[in-house]
Protein backbone atom coordinates (compact mmCIF):
# COMPACT_ATOMS: atom_id res chain seq x y z
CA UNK A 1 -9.22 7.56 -12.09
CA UNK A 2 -7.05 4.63 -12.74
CA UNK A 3 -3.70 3.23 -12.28
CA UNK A 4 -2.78 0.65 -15.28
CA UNK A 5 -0.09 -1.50 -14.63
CA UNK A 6 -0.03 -3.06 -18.77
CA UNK A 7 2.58 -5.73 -19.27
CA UNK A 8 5.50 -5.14 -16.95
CA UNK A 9 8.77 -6.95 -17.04
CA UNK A 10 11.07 -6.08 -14.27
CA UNK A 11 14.32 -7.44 -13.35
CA UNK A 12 17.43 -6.34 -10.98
CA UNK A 13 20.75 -6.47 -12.10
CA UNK A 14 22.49 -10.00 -12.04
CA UNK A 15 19.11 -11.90 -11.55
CA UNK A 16 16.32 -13.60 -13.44
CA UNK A 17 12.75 -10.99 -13.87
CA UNK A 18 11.35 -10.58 -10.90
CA UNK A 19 8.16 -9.72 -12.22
CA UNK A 20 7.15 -10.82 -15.71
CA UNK A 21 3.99 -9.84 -18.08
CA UNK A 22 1.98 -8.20 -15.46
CA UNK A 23 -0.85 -6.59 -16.05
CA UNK A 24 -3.14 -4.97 -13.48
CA UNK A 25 -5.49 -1.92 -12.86
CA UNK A 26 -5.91 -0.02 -9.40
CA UNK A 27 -9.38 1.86 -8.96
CA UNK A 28 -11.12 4.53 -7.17
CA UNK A 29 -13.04 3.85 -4.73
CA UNK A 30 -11.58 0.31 -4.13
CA UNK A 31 -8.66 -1.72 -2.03
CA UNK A 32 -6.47 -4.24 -4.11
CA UNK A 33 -4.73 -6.41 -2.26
CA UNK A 34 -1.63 -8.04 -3.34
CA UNK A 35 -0.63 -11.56 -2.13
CA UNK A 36 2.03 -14.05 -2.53
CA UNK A 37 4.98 -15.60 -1.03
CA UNK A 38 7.75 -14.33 0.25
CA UNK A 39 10.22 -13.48 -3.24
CA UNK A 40 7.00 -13.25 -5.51
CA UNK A 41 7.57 -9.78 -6.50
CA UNK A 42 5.00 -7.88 -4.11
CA UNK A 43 6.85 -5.22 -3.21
CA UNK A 44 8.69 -4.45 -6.50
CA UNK A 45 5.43 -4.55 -8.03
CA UNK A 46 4.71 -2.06 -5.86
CA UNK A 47 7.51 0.11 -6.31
CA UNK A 48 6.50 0.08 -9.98
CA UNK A 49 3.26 1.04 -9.32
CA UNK A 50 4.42 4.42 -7.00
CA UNK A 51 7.41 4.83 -10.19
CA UNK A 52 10.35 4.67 -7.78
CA UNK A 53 11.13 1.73 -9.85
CA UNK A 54 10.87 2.02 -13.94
CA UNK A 55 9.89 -1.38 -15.66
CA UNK A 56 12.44 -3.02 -18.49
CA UNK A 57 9.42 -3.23 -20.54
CA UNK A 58 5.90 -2.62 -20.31
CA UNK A 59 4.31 0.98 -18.56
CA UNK A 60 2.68 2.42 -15.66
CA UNK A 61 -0.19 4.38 -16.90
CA UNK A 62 -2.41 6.86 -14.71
CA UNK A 63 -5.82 7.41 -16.27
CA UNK A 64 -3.82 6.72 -19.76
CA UNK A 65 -0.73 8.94 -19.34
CA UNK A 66 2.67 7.52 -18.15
CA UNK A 67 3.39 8.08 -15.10
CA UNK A 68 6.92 9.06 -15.92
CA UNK A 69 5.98 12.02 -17.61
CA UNK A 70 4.03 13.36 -14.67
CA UNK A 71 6.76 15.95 -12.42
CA UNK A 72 8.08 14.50 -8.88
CA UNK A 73 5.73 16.93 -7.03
CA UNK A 74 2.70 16.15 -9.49
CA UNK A 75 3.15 12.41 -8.77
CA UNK A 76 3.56 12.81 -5.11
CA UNK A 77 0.18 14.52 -4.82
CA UNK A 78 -1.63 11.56 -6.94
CA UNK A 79 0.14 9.23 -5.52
CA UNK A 80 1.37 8.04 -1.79
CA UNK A 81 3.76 5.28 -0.68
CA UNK A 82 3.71 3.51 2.62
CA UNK A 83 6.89 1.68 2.42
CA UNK A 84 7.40 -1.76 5.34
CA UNK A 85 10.38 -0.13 6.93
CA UNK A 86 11.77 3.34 7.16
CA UNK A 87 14.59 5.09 9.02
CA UNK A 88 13.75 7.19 11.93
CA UNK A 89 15.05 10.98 11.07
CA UNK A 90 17.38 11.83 14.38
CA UNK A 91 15.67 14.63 15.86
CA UNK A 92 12.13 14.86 14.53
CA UNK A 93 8.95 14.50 16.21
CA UNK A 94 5.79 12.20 14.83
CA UNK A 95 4.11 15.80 13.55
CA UNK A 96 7.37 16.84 11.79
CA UNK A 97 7.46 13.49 10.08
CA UNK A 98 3.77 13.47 9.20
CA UNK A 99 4.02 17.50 8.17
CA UNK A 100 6.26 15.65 5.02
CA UNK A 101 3.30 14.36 3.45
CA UNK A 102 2.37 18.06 2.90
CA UNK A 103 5.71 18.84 0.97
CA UNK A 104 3.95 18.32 -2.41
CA UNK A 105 1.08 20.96 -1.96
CA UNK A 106 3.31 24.08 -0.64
CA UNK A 107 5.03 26.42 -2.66
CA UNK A 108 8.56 25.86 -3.41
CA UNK A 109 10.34 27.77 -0.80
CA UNK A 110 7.54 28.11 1.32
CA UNK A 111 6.70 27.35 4.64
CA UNK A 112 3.47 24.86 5.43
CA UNK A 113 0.41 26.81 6.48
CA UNK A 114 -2.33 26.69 9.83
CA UNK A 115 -4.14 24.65 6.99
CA UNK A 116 -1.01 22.10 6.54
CA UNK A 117 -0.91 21.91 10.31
CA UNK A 118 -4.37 21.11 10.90
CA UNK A 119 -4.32 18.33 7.79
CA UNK A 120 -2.00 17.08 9.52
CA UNK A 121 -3.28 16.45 12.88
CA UNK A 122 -6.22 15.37 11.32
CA UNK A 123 -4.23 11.99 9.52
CA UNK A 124 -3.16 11.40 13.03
CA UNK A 125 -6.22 11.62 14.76
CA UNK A 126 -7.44 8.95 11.73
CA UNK A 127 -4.40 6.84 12.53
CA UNK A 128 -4.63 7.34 16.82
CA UNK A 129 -0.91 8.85 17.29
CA UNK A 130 -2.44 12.61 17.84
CA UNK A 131 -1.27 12.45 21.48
CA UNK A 132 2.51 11.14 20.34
CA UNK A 133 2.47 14.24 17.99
CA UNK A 134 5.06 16.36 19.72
CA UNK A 135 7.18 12.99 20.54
CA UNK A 136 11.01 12.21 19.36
CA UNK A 137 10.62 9.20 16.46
CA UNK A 138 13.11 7.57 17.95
CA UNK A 139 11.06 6.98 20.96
CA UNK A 140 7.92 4.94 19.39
CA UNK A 141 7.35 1.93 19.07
CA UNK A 142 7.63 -0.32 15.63
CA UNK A 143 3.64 -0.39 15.67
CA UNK A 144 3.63 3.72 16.40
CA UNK A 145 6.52 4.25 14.02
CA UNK A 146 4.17 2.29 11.48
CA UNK A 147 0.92 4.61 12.22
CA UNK A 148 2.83 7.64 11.98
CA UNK A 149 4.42 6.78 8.41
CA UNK A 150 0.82 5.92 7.80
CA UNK A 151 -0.45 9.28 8.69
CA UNK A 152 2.09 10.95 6.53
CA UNK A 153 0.72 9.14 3.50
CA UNK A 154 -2.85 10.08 4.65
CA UNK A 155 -1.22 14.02 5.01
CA UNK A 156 -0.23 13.72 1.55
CA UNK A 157 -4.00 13.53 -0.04
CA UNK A 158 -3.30 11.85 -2.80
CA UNK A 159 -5.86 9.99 -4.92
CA UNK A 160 -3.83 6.30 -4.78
CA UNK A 161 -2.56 4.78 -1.06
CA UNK A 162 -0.21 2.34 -1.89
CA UNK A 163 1.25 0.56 1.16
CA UNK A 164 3.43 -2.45 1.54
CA UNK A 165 2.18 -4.72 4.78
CA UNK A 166 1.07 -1.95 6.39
CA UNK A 167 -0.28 -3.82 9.65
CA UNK A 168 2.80 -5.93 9.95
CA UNK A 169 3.86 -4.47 13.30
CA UNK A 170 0.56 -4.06 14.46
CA UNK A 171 -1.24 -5.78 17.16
CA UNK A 172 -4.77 -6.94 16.43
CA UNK A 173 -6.70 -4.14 17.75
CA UNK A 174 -4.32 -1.45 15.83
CA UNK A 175 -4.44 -3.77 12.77
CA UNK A 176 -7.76 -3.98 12.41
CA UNK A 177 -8.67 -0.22 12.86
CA UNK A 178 -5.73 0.45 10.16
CA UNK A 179 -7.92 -1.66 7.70
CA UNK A 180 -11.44 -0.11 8.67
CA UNK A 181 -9.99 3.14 7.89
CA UNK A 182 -8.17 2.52 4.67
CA UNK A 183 -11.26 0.63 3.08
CA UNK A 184 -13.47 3.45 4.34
CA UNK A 185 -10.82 5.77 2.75
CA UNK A 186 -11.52 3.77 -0.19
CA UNK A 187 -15.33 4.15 0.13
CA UNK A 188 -14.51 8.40 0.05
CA UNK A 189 -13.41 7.94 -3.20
CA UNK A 190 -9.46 7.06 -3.11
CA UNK A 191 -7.80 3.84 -4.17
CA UNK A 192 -5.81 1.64 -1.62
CA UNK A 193 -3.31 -1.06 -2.67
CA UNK A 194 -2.11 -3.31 -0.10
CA UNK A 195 0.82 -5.66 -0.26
CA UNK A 196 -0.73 -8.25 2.50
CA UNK A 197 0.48 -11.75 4.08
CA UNK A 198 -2.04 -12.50 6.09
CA UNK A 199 -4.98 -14.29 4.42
CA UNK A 200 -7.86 -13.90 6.16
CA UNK A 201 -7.47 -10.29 7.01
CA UNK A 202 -6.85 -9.50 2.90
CA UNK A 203 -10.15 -11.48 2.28
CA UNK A 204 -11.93 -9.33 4.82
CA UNK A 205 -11.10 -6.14 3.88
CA UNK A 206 -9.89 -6.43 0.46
CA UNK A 207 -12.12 -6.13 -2.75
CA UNK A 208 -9.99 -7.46 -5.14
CA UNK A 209 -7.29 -9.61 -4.77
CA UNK A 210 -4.03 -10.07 -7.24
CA UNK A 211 -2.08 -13.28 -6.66
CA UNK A 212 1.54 -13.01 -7.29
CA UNK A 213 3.86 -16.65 -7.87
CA UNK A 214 7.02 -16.83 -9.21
CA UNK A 215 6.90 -13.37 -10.89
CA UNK A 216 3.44 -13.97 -12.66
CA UNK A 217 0.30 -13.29 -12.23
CA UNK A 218 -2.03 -16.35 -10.81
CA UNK A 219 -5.25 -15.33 -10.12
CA UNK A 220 -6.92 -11.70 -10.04
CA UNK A 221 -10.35 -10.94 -8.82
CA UNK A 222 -12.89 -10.93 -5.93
CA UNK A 223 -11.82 -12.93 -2.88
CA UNK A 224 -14.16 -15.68 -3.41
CA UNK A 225 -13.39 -16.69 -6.65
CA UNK A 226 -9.66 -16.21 -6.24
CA UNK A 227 -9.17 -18.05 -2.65
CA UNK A 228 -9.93 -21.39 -3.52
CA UNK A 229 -7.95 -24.10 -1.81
CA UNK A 230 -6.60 -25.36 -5.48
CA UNK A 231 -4.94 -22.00 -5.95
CA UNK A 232 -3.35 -21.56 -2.08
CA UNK A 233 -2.28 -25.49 -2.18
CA UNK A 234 -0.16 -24.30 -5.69
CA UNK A 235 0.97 -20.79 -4.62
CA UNK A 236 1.89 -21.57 -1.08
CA UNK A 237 2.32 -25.50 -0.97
CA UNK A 238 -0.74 -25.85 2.19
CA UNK A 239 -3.37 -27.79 1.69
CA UNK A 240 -6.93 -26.42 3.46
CA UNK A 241 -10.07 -25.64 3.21
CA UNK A 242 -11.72 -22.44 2.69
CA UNK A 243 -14.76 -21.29 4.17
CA UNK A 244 -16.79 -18.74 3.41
CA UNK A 245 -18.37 -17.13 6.89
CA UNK A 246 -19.47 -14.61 4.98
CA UNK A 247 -15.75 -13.57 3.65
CA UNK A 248 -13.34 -16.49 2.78
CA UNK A 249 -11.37 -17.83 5.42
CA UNK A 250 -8.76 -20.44 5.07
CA UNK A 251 -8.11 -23.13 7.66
CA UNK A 252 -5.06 -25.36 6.75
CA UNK A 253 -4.94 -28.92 7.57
């Protein structure tokens, strides 16, 4: 299964394209990461790619087929947004929030099932908030808060995990076991798109990498022929050197 981003244009009202002539696929069984600087169009491209935003030209295409033909419930179980920041529901607890993901895959008008439950659970366990499962949102922390939205994407069991910085409000430890578990998620078959600033981390754990600059696409392909210091000194103005130990790593000057 693939997503098929084929020439997108995208721009918001009263401003230049944000995104212009993009074209980009997202596979099974793979994580895509998506760099840039700040403004490049990351996240839009993103919310293209999920179809909470619909290109001015150009299409979205899953496995061939628009994705704007597919139904709302359809969509949510192929496809799963983590977004950077989301508001805190007053009065819900970390399983009630993660119990959304299941939405998509019970009957209108029904009620979610032992099964649901235990799906559930199960994302948290993946994502370590199990024992904050019966706590108020509004009592975790921006790294739990993060995990738990997280888990609700992993609740949702959809083929594509799209998630924008997802380890932003992480610290290291929580960071890296995030990105262990979406590229083994990856390995089981799904496919994981990650909007990443952090350089080093997206060449670890990243098998393709899609360099976004001005709205256009620089460079696509595996870390170590995209990361070259040429390409980082034009895209983010640093001069460095890149090492390869045995991922690339960038040290600036």
């Amino acid at each position: 299964m693939t997503l098929h981003i084929e020439n997108i244009t995208f721009g918001y009202p009263g401003r230049e394209s944000t995104l212009a002539g993009i074209t980009l696929a997202a596979r099974k069984g793979e994580v895509l990461g998506l760099l840039g600087p700040n403004g490049s169009g990351k996240t839009t491209l993103l919310r293209l790619m999920c179809g909470s935003l619909s290109p001015q030209s150009g299409q979205v295409l899953l496995d061939g087929r628009p994705i704007s033909a597919l139904r709302p419930r359809a969509l949510a179980r192929t496809l799963a947004l983590v977004p950077q920041s989301a508001a805190r529901p007053e009065g819900f607890t970390a399983l009630d929030v993660v119990l959304m993901g299941r939405h998509a895959h019970i009957p209108r008008f029904g009620r979610e099932s032992a099964a649901d439950v235990e799906t559930a659970k199960q994302a948290m366990r993946r994502t370590g908030v199990e024992a904050l499962a019966e706590r108020s949102v509004e009592a975790l922390s921006g790294g739990e808060w993060q995990r738990v939205l997280i888990a609700r994407a992993l609740a949702q069991e959809a083929a594509f995990l799209l998630l924008d910085e997802p380890v932003s409000n992480l610290d290291i430890r929580y960071q890296l076991e995030i990105l262990r578990l979406l590229q083994a998620l990856s390995r089981e078959g799904r496919a994981v798109v990650l909007v990443m600033h952090d350089i080093n981390l997206a060449a670890r754990f990243c098998d393709r990498l899609a360099v976004l600059c001005g709205g256009t696409l620089r460079a696509e392909g595996a870390p170590g022929d995209v990361l070259t210091p040429t390409l980082l000194r034009d895209v983010y103005g640093v001069a460095g050197t890149v090492f390869h130990v045995p991922y690339p790593h960038f040290e600036p000057d």
